[in-house]
N, C-alpha and C. Protein backbone atom coordinates (compact mmCIF):
# COMPACT_ATOMS: atom_id res chain seq x y z
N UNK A 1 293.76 74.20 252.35
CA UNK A 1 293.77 73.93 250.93
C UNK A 1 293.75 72.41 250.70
N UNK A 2 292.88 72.36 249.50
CA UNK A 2 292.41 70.29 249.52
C UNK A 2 293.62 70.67 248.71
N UNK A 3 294.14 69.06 248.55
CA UNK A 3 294.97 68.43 247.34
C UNK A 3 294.34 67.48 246.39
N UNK A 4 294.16 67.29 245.63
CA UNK A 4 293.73 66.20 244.52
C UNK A 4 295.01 65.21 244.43
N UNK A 5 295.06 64.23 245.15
CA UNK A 5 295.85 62.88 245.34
C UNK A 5 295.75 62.15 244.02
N UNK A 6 294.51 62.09 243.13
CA UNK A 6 294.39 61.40 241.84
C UNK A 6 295.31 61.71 240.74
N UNK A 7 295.43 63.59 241.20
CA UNK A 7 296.48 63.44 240.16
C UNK A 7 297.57 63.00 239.54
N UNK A 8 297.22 62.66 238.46
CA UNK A 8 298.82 62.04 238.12
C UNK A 8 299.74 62.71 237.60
N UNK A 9 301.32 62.22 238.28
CA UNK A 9 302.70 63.47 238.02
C UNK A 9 303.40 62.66 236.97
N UNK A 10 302.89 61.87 236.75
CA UNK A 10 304.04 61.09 235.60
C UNK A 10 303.54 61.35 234.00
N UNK A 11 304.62 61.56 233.39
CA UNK A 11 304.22 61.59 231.89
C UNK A 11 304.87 59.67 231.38
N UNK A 12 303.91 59.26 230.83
CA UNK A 12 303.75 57.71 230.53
C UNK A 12 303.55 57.62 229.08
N UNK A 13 304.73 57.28 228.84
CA UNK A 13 305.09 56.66 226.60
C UNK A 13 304.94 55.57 226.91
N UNK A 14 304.54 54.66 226.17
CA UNK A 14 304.34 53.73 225.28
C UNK A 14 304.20 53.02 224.29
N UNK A 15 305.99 53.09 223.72
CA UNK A 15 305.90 52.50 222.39
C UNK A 15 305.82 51.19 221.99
N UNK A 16 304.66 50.70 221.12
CA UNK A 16 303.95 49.65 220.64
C UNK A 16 303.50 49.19 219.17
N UNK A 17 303.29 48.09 219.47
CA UNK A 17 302.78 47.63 217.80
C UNK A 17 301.25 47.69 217.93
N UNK A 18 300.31 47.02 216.94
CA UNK A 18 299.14 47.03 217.31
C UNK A 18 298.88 45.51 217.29
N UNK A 19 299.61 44.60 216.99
CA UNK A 19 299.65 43.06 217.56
C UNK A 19 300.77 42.52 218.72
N UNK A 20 300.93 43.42 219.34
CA UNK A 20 302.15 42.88 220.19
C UNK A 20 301.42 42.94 221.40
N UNK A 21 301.13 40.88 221.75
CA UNK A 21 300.60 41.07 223.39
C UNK A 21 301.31 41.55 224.40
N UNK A 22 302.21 42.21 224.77
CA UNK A 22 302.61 42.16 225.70
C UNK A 22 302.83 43.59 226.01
N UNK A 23 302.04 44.21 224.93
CA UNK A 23 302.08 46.01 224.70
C UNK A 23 300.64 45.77 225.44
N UNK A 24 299.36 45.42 224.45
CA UNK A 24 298.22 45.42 225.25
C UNK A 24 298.34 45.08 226.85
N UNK A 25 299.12 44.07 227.18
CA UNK A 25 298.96 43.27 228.44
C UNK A 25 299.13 44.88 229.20
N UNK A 26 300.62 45.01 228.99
CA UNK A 26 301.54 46.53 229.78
C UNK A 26 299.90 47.78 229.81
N UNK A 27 299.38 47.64 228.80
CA UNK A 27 298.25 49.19 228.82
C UNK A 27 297.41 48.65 229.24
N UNK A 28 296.87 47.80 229.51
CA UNK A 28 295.78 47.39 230.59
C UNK A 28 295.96 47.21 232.19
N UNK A 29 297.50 47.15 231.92
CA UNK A 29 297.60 46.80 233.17
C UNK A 29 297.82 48.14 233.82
N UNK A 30 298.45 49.31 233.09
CA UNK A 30 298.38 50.83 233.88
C UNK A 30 296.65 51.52 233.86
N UNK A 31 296.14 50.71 232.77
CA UNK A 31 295.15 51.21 232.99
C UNK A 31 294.47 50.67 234.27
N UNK A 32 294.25 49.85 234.92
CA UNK A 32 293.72 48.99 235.80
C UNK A 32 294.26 49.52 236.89
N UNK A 33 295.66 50.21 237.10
CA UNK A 33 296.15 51.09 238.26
C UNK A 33 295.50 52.45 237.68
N UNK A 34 295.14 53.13 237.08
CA UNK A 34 294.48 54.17 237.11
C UNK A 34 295.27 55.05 236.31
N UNK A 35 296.76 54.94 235.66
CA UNK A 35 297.62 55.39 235.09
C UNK A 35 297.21 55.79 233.73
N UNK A 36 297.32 57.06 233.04
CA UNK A 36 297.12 57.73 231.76
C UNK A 36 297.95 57.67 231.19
N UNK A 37 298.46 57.22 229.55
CA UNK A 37 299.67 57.43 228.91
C UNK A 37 299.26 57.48 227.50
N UNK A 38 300.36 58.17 226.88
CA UNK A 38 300.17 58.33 225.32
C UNK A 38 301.09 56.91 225.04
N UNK A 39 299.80 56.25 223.78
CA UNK A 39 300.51 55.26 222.86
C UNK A 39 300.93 55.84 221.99
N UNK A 40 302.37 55.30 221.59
CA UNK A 40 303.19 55.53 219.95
C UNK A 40 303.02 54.10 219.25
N UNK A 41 302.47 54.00 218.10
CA UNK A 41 302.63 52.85 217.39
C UNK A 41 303.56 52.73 216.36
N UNK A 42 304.80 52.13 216.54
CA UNK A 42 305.93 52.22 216.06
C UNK A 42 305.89 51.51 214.46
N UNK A 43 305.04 50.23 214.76
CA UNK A 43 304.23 49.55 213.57
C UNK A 43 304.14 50.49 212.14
N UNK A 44 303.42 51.82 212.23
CA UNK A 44 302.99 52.91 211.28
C UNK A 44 304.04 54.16 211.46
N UNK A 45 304.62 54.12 212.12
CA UNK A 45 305.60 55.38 212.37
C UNK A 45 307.03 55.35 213.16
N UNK A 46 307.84 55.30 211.15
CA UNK A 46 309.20 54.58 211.53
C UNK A 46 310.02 55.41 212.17
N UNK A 47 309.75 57.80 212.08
CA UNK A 47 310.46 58.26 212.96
C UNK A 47 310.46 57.71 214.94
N UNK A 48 309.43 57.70 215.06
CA UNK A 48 308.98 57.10 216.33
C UNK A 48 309.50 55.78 216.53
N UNK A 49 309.57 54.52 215.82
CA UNK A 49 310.63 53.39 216.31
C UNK A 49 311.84 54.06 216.49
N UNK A 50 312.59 54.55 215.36
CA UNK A 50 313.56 55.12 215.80
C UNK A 50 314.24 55.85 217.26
N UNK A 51 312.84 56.81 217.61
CA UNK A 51 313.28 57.51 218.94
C UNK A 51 313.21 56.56 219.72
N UNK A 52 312.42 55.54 219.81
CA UNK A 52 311.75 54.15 220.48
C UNK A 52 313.38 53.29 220.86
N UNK A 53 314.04 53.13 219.66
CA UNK A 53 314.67 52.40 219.36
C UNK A 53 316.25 53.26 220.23
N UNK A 54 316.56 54.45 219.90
CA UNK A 54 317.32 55.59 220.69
C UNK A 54 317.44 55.06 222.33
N UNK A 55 315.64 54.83 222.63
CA UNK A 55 315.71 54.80 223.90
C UNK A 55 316.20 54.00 224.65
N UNK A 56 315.66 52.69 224.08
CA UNK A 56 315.60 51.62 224.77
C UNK A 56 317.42 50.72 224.33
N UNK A 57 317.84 51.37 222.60
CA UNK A 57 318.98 50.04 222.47
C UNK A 57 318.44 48.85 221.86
N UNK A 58 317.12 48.73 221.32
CA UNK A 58 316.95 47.66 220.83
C UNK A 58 315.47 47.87 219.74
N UNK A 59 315.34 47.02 219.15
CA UNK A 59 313.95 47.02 218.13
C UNK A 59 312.66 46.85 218.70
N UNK A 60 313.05 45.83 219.94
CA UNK A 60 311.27 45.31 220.70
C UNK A 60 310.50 46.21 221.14
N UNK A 61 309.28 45.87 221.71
CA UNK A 61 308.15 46.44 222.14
C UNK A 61 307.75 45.83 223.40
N UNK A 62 307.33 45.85 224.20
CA UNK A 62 306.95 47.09 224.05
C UNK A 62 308.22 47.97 225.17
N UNK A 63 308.25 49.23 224.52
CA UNK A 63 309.29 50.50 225.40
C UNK A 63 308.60 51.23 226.20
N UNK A 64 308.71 51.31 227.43
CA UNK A 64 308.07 52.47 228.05
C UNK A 64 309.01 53.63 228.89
N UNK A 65 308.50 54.79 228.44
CA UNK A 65 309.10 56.28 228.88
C UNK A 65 308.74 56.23 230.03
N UNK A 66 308.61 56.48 231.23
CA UNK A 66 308.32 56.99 232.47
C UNK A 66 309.08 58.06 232.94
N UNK A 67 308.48 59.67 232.52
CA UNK A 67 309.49 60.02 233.20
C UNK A 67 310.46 60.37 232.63
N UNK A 68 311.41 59.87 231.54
CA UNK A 68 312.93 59.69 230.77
C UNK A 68 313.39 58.37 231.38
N UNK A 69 312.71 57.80 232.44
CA UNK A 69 313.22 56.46 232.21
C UNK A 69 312.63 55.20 231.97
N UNK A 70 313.36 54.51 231.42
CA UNK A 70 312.94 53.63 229.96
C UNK A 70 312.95 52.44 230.51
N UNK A 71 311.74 51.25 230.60
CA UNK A 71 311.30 50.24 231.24
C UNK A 71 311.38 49.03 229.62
N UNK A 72 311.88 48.25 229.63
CA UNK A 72 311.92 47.47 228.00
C UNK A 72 311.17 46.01 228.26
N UNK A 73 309.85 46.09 227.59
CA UNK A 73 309.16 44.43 228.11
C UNK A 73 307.92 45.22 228.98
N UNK A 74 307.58 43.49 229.40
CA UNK A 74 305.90 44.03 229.84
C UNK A 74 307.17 43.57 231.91
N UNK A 75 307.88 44.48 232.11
CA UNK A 75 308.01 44.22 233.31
C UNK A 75 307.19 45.46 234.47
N UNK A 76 306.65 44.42 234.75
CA UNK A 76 305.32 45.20 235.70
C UNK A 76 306.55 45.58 237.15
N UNK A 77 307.10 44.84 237.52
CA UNK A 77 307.72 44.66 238.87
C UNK A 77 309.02 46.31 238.63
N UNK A 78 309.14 46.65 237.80
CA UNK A 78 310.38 48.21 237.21
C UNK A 78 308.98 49.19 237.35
N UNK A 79 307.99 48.95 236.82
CA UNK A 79 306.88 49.61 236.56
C UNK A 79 306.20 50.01 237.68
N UNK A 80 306.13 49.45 238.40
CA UNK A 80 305.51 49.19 239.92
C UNK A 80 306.34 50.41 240.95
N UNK A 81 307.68 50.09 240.57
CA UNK A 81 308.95 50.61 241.36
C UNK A 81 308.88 52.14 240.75
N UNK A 82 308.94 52.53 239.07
CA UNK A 82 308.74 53.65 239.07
C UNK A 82 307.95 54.73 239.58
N UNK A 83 306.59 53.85 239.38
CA UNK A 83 305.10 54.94 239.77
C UNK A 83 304.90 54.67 241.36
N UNK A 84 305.64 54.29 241.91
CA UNK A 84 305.16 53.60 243.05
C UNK A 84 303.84 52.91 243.36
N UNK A 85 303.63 52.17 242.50
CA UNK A 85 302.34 51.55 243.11
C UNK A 85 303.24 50.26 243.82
N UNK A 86 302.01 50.39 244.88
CA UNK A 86 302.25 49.10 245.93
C UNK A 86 301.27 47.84 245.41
């Protein structure tokens, strides 16, 4: 039996503004590892800051879900460690 290795096991949030560099920087940069995730734009949808806001403890952007666990900022090096990319 093959395996499909591409698949991806992670469910990937991303809550964002639609001017906040460091949201774009964070989604280009999973995109560029090959990583799929739903954007929330917190900007237009204040229930969603809220859960955003639940998660993380704070107002900024960008928040990311991985999983249930919550990465705050464009830190690639937590990000890296979650999905395991090398």
């Amino acid at each position: 039996m093959e395996t499909n290795t591409t698949e991806q096991k992670n469910k990937i949030i991303i809550y964002s503004t639609e001017n906040c560099k460091f949201c774009h920087m964070l989604k280009d940069y999973l995109t560029e590892k090959g990583f799929e995730y739903d954007s929330v734009d917190v900007g237009k949808d204040a229930e969603q800051a809220n859960i955003a806001k639940e998660k993380s403890g704070q107002l900024g952007v960008p928040v990311t879900d991985i999983d249930g666990k919550i990465v705050i900022g464009y830190d690639t090096d937590a990000i890296d460690e979650l999905l395991n990319i090398k």
